[in-house]
Protein backbone atom coordinates (compact mmCIF):
# COMPACT_ATOMS: atom_id res chain seq x y z
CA UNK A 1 -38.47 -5.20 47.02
CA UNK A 2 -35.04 -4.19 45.48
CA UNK A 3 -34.64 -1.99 48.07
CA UNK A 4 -34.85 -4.82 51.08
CA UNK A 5 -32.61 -6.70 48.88
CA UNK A 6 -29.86 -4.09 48.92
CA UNK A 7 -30.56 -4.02 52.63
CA UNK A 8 -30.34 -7.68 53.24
CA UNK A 9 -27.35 -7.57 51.31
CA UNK A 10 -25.67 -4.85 53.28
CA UNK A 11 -26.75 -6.58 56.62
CA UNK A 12 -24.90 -10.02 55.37
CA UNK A 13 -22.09 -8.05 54.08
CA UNK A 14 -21.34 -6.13 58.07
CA UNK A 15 -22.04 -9.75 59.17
CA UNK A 16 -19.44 -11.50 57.28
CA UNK A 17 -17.12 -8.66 58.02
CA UNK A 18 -17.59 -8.41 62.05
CA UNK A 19 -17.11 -12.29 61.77
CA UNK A 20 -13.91 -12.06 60.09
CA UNK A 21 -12.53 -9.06 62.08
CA UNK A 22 -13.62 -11.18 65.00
CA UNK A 23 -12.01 -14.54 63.68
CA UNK A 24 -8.59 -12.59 63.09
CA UNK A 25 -8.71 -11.13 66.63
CA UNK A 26 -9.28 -14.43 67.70
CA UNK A 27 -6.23 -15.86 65.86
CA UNK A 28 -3.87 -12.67 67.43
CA UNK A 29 -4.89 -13.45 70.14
CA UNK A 30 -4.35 -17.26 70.38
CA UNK A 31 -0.84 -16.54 68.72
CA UNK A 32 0.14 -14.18 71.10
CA UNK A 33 -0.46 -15.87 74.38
CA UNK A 34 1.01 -18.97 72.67
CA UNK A 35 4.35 -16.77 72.15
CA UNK A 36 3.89 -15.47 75.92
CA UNK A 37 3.50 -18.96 77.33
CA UNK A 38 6.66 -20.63 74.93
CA UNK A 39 8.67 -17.15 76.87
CA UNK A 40 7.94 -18.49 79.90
CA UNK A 41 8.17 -22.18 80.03
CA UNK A 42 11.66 -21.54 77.38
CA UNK A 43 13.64 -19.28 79.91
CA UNK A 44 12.34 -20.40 83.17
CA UNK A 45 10.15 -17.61 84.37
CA UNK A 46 7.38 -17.47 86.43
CA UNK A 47 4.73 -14.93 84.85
CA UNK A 48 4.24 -11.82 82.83
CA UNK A 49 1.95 -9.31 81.87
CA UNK A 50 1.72 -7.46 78.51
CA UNK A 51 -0.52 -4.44 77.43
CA UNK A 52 -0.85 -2.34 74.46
CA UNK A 53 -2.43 0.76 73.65
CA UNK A 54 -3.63 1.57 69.86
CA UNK A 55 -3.59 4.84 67.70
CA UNK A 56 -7.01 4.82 68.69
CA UNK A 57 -7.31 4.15 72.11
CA UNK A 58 -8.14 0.80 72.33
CA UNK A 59 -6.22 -1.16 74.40
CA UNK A 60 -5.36 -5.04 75.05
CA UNK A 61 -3.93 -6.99 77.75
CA UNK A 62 -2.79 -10.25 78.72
CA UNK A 63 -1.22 -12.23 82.15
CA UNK A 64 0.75 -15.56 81.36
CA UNK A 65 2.05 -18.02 83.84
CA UNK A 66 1.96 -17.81 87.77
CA UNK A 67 2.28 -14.77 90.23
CA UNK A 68 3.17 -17.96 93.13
CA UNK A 69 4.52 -20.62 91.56
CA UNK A 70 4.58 -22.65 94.71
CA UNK A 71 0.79 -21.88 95.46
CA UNK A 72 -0.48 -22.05 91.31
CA UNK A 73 -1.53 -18.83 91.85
CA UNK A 74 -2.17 -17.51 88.68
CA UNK A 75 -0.34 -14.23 87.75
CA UNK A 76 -3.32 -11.70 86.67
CA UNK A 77 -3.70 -8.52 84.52
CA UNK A 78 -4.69 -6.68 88.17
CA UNK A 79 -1.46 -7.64 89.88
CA UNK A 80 0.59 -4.88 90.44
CA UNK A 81 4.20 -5.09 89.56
CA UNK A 82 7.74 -2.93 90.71
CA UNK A 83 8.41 -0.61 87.26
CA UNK A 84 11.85 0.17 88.80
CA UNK A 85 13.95 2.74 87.11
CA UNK A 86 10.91 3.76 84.29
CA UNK A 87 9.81 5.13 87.02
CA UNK A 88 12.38 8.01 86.76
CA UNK A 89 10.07 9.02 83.66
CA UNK A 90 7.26 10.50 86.25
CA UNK A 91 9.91 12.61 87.84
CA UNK A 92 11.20 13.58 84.24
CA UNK A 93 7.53 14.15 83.79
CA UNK A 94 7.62 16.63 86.45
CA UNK A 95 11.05 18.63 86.02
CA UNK A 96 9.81 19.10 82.27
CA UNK A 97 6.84 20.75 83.24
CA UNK A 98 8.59 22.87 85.77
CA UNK A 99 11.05 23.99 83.00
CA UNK A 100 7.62 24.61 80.91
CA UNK A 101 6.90 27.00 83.67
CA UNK A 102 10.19 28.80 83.66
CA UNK A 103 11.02 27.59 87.44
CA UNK A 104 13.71 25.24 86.16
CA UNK A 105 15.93 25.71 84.06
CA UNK A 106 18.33 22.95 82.11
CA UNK A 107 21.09 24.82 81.95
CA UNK A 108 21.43 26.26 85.45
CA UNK A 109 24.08 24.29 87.97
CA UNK A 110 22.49 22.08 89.73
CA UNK A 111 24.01 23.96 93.44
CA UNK A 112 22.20 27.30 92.43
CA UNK A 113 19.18 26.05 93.78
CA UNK A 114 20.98 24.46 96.95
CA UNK A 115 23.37 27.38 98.07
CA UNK A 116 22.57 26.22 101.70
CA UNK A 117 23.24 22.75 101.44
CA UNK A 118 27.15 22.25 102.03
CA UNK A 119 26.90 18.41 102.25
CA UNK A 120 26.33 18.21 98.45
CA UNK A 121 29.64 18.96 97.80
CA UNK A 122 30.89 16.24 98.95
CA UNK A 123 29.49 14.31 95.52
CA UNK A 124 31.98 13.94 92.88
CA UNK A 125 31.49 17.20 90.07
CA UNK A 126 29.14 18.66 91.82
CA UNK A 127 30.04 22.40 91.06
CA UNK A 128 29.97 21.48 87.19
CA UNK A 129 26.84 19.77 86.89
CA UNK A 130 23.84 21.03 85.42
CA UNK A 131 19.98 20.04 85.98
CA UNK A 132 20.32 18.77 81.97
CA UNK A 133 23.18 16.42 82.73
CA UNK A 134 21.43 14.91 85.91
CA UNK A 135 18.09 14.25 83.46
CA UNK A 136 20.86 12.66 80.11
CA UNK A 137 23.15 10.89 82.96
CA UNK A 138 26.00 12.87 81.63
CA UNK A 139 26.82 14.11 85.46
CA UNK A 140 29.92 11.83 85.88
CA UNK A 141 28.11 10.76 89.42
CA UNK A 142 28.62 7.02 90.88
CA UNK A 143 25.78 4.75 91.52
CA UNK A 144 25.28 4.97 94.75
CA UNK A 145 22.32 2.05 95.13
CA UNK A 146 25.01 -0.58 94.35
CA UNK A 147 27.42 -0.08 96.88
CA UNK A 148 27.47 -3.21 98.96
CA UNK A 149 26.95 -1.03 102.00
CA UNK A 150 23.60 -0.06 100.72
CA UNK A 151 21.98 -3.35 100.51
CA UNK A 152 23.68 -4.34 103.78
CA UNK A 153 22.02 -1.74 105.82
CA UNK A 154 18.79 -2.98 104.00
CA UNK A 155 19.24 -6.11 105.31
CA UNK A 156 20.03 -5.10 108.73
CA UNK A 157 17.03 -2.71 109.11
CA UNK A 158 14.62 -3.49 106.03
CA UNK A 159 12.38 -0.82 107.38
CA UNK A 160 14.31 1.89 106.78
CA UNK A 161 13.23 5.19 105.83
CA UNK A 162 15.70 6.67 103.87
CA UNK A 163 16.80 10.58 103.82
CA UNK A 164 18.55 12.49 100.65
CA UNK A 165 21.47 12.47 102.38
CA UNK A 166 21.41 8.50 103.75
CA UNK A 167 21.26 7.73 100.08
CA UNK A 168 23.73 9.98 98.63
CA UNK A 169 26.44 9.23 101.91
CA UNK A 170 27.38 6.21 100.28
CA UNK A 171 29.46 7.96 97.40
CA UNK A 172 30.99 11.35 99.35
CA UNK A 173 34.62 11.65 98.41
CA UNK A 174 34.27 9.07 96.08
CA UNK A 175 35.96 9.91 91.84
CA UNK A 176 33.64 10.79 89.05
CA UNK A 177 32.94 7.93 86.91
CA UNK A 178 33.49 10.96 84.04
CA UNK A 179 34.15 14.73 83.82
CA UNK A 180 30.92 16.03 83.72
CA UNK A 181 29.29 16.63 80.92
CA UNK A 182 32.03 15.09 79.12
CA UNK A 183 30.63 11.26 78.59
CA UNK A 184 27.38 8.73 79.65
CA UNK A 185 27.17 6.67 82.46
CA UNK A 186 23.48 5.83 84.19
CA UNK A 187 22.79 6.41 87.54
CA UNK A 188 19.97 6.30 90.18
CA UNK A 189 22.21 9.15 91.68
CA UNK A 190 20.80 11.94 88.75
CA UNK A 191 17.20 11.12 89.74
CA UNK A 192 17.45 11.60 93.73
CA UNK A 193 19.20 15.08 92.88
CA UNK A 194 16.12 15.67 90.45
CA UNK A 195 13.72 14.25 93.28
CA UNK A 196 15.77 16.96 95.54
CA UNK A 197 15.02 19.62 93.30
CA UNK A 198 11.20 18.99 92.76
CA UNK A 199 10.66 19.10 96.70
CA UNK A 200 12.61 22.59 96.85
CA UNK A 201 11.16 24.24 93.75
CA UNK A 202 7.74 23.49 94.69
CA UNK A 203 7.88 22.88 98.42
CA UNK A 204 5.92 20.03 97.78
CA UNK A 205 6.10 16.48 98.54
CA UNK A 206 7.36 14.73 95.44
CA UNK A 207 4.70 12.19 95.73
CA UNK A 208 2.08 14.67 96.57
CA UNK A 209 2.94 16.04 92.99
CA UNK A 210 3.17 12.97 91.08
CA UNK A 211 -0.58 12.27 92.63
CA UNK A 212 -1.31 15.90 91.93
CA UNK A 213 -0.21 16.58 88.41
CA UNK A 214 0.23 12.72 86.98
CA UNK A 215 -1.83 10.33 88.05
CA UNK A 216 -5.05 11.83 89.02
CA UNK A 217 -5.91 13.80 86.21
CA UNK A 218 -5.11 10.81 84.20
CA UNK A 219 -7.03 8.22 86.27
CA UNK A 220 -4.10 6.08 87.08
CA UNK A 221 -5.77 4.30 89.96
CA UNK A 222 -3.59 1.35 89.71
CA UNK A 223 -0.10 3.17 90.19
CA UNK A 224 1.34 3.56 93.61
CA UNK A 225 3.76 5.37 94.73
CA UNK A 226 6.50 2.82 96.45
CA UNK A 227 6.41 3.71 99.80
CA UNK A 228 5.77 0.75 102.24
CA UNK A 229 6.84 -3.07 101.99
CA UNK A 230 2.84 -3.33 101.31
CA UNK A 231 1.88 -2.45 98.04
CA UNK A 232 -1.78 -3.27 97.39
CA UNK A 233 -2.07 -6.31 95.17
CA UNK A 234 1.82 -6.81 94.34
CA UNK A 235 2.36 -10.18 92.34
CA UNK A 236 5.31 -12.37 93.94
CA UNK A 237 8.10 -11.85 92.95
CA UNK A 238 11.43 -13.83 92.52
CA UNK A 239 15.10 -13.17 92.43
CA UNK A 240 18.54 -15.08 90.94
CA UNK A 241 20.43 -11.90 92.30
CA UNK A 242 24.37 -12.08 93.80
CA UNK A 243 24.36 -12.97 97.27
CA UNK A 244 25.94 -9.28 97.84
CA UNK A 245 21.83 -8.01 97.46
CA UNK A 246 21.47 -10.55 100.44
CA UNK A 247 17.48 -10.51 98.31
CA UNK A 248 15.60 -14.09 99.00
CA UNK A 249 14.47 -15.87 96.10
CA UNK A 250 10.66 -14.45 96.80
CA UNK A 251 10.76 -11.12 97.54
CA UNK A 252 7.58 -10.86 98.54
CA UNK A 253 5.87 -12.86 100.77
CA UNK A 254 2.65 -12.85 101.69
CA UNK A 255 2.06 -9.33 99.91
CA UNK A 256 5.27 -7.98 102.03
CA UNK A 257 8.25 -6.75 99.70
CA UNK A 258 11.74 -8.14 101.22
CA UNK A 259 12.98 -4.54 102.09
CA UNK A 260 11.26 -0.97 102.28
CA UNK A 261 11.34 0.10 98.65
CA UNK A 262 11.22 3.98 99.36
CA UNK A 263 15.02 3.65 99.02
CA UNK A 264 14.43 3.89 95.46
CA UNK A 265 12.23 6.80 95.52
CA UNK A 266 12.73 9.34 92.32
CA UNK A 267 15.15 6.83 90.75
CA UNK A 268 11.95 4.71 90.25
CA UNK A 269 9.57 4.01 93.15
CA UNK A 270 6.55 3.08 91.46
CA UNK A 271 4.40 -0.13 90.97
CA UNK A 272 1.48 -0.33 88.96
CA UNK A 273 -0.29 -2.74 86.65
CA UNK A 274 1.06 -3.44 83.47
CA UNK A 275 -1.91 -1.82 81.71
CA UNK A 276 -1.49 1.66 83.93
CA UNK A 277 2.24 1.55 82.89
CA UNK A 278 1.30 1.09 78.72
CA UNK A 279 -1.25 4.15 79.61
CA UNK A 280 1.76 6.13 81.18
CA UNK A 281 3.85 5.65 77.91
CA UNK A 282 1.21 6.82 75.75
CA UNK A 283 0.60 9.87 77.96
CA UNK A 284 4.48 10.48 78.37
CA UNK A 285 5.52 10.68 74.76
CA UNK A 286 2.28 11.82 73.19
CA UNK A 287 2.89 15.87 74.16
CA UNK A 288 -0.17 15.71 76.96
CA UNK A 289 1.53 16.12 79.51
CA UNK A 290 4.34 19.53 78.19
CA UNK A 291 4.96 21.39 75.55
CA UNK A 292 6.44 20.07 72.10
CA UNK A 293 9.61 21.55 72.44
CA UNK A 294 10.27 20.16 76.32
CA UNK A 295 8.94 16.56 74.69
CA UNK A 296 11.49 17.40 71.91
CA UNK A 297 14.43 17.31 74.94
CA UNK A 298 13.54 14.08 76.44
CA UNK A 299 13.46 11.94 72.52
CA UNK A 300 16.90 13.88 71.25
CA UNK A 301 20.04 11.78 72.20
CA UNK A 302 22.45 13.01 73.44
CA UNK A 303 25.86 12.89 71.52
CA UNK A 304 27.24 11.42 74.95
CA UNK A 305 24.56 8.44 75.47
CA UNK A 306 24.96 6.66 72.07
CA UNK A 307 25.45 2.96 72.48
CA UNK A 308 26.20 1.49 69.12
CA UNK A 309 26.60 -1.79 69.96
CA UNK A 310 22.42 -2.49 71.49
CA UNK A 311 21.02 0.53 68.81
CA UNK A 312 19.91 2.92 71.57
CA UNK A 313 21.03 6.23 72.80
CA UNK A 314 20.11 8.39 75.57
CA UNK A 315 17.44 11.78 75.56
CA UNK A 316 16.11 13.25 78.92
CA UNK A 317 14.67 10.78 81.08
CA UNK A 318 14.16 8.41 77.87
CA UNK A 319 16.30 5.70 75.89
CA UNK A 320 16.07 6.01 72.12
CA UNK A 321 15.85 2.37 70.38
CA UNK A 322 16.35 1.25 66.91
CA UNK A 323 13.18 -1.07 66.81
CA UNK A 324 11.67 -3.71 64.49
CA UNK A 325 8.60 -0.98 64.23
CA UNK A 326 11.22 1.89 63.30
CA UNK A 327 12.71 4.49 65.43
CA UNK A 328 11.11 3.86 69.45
CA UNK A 329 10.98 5.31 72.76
CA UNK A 330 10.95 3.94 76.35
CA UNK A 331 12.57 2.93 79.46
CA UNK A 332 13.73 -0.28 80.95
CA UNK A 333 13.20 -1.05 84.94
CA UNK A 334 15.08 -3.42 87.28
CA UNK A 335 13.75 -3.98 91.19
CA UNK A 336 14.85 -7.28 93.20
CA UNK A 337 12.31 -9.31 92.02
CA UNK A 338 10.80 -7.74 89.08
CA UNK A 339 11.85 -6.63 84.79
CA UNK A 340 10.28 -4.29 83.23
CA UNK A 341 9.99 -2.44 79.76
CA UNK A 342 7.93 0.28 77.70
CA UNK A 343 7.99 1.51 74.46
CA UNK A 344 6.25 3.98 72.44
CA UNK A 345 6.07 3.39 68.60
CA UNK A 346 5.48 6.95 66.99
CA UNK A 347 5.36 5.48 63.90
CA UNK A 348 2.24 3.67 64.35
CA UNK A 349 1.30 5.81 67.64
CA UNK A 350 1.29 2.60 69.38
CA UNK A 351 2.39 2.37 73.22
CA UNK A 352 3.11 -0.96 74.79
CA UNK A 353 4.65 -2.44 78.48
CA UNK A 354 5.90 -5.70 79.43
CA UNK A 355 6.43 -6.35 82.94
CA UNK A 356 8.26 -9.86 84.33
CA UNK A 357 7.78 -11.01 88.23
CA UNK A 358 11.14 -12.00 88.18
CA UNK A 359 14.52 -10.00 88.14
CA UNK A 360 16.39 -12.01 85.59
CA UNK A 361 14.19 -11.77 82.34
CA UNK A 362 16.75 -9.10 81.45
CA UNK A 363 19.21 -11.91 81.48
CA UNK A 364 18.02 -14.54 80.10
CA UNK A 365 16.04 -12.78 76.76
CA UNK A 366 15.76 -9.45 74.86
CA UNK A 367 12.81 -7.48 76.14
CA UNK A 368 13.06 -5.29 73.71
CA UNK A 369 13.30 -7.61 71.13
CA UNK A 370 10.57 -9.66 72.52
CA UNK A 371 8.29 -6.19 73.18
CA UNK A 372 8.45 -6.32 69.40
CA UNK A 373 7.56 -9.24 68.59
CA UNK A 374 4.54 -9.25 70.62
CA UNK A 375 3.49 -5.36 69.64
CA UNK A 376 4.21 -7.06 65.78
CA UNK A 377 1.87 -10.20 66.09
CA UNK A 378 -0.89 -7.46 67.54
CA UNK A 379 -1.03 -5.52 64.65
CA UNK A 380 -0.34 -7.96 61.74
CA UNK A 381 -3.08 -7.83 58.98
């Protein structure tokens, strides 16, 4: 008899503590999409989406507002959204492991491996530039996706399919922001000479290997490579952008992007869902994917990419933030139309991504401020 008492007692003590672990989840969770919600209706933007991913492995995620505001179509945690330039991190991803192998190496110039190509050298620095200052954005190289001439071949021929050297045309003969090596500026330029390099190492298609060594071992079925104006299940998205992007204020209509976004190719070109992306930044700075000491390049600054003034400095293919939750890591992404953030908190092991169907979030808020915030309210006790 004392012995089904104990039990009883046992049973009504997991009750009363499932039921309180479930009540505070339930309060987390109301607060959160409460704070997602104020976001939107507070700055004027259409939707977001917001996962995180636990010590453990469990993960959460939440959709707020509308994917088509003029239709009330609700924006959903399946929507897949432009990750813009974090999607540099999967080529970062790949050059690391190639250095892993001994194929690549950082210090080499970057021409060694190109000896044939003579057109290169008609980029700025070119026969001082290392693969390591094309992976910290130390090269001194322009931007060549914002040169007006860019966006207004785009918007002559939005179907165009865009070679290394169409891209990279747009700044021959043009002055080095910097000497190389020498200072920090960040530019899509780095990437499509990393992009370059993966193709001739490997003679692979870059995407092929991104399919190959990223996403399908790690079953992420919702990231695409961005390829086509037709991404499967690609939320609306809207722009505010300078009338020098000649970008409409939906960008996609009728699941059809405004312009071919293979232009972007290794300086981002990926879309995913929000949850895929907060399963990416977990992978990325976790060591899973190279060794410790290649993971150790990417979260070291660099003493050239140190920006005092927003706390965050510069690795390999990663920014460095002074967050709320300590010392972070993650990347920011911009494409006409769409905002995007993700963090890692190695701290608390905690990975989290916050994606905006709307290119001005940036503008009007802190992401990483609010990325906080929302990763904070998650976890609070």
């Amino acid at each position: 008899m004392k012995n089904l008492n104990y039990c009883s007692l046992g049973i009504l003590l997991c009750l009363f503590i499932n039921t309180s672990i479930f009540a505070q989840k339930t309060k987390r969770h109301k607060q959160l999409l409460e704070t997602l919600n104020k976001t939107l209706a507070e700055n004027n933007i259409p939707g977001l989406c917001f996962s995180i991913i636990y010590e453990n492995g469990t993960s959460e995620d939440y959709a707020a507002g509308f994917s088509d505001i003029e239709n009330k179509i609700p924006l959903s945690k399946t929507n897949t959204l432009f990750s813009g330039s974090i999607g540099k991190t999967y080529a970062a991803a790949l050059i690391m492991q190639l250095v892993d192998k001994g194929t690549v190496n950082l210090k080499e110039k970057y021409t060694s491996y190109f000896p044939e190509v003579v057109w290169l050298h008609k980029l700025p620095n070119m026969k001082d530039i290392t693969v390591e200052m094309l992976l910290q954005h130390t090269s001194g190289l322009p931007r060549y996706v914002l040169k007006t001439e860019v966006w207004k071949t785009l918007h002559k021929n939005p179907n165009k399919i865009w070679t290394y050297k169409d891209r990279l045309s747009f700044i021959f003969g043009d002055d080095p922001v910097h000497e190389a090596g020498k200072s920090w500026s960040y530019s899509d330029t780095n990437y499509i000479l990393l992009g370059m390099l993966i193709e001739k190492v490997t003679s692979n298609n870059y995407y092929d290997m991104v399919k190959s060594k990223l996403l399908n071992p790690h079953e992420l079925s919702n990231t695409h490579p961005s390829l086509t104006r037709s991404i499967p299940n690609l939320a609306t998205g809207y722009s505010k952008l300078p009338e020098t992007f000649y970008a409409p204020r939906k960008t996609v209509e009728n699941g059809e992007y405004f312009i071919n976004p293979q232009l972007e190719w290794t300086g981002g070109g990926m879309a995913s869902t929000t949850s895929d992306l907060a399963k990416w930044v977990k992978l990325y700075y976790e060591g899973s994917l190279f060794s410790k000491s290649t993971l150790k390049h990417i979260t070291t600054p660099n003493p050239n990419g140190t920006n005092v003034e927003n706390k965050s400095s510069y690795g390999m293919g990663s920014f460095i933030y002074e967050s709320k939750l300590g010392q972070a890591y993650g990347h920011t992404g911009f494409m006409p139309g769409f905002n995007s953030i993700f963090i890692y908190y190695p701290r608390k092991k905690i990975a989290a991504a916050l994606q905006f169907n709307c290119d001005y979030a940036s503008s009007v808020l802190s992401m990483n401020d609010l990325i906080d915030n929302l990763v904070l309210i998650t976890i609070k006790e």
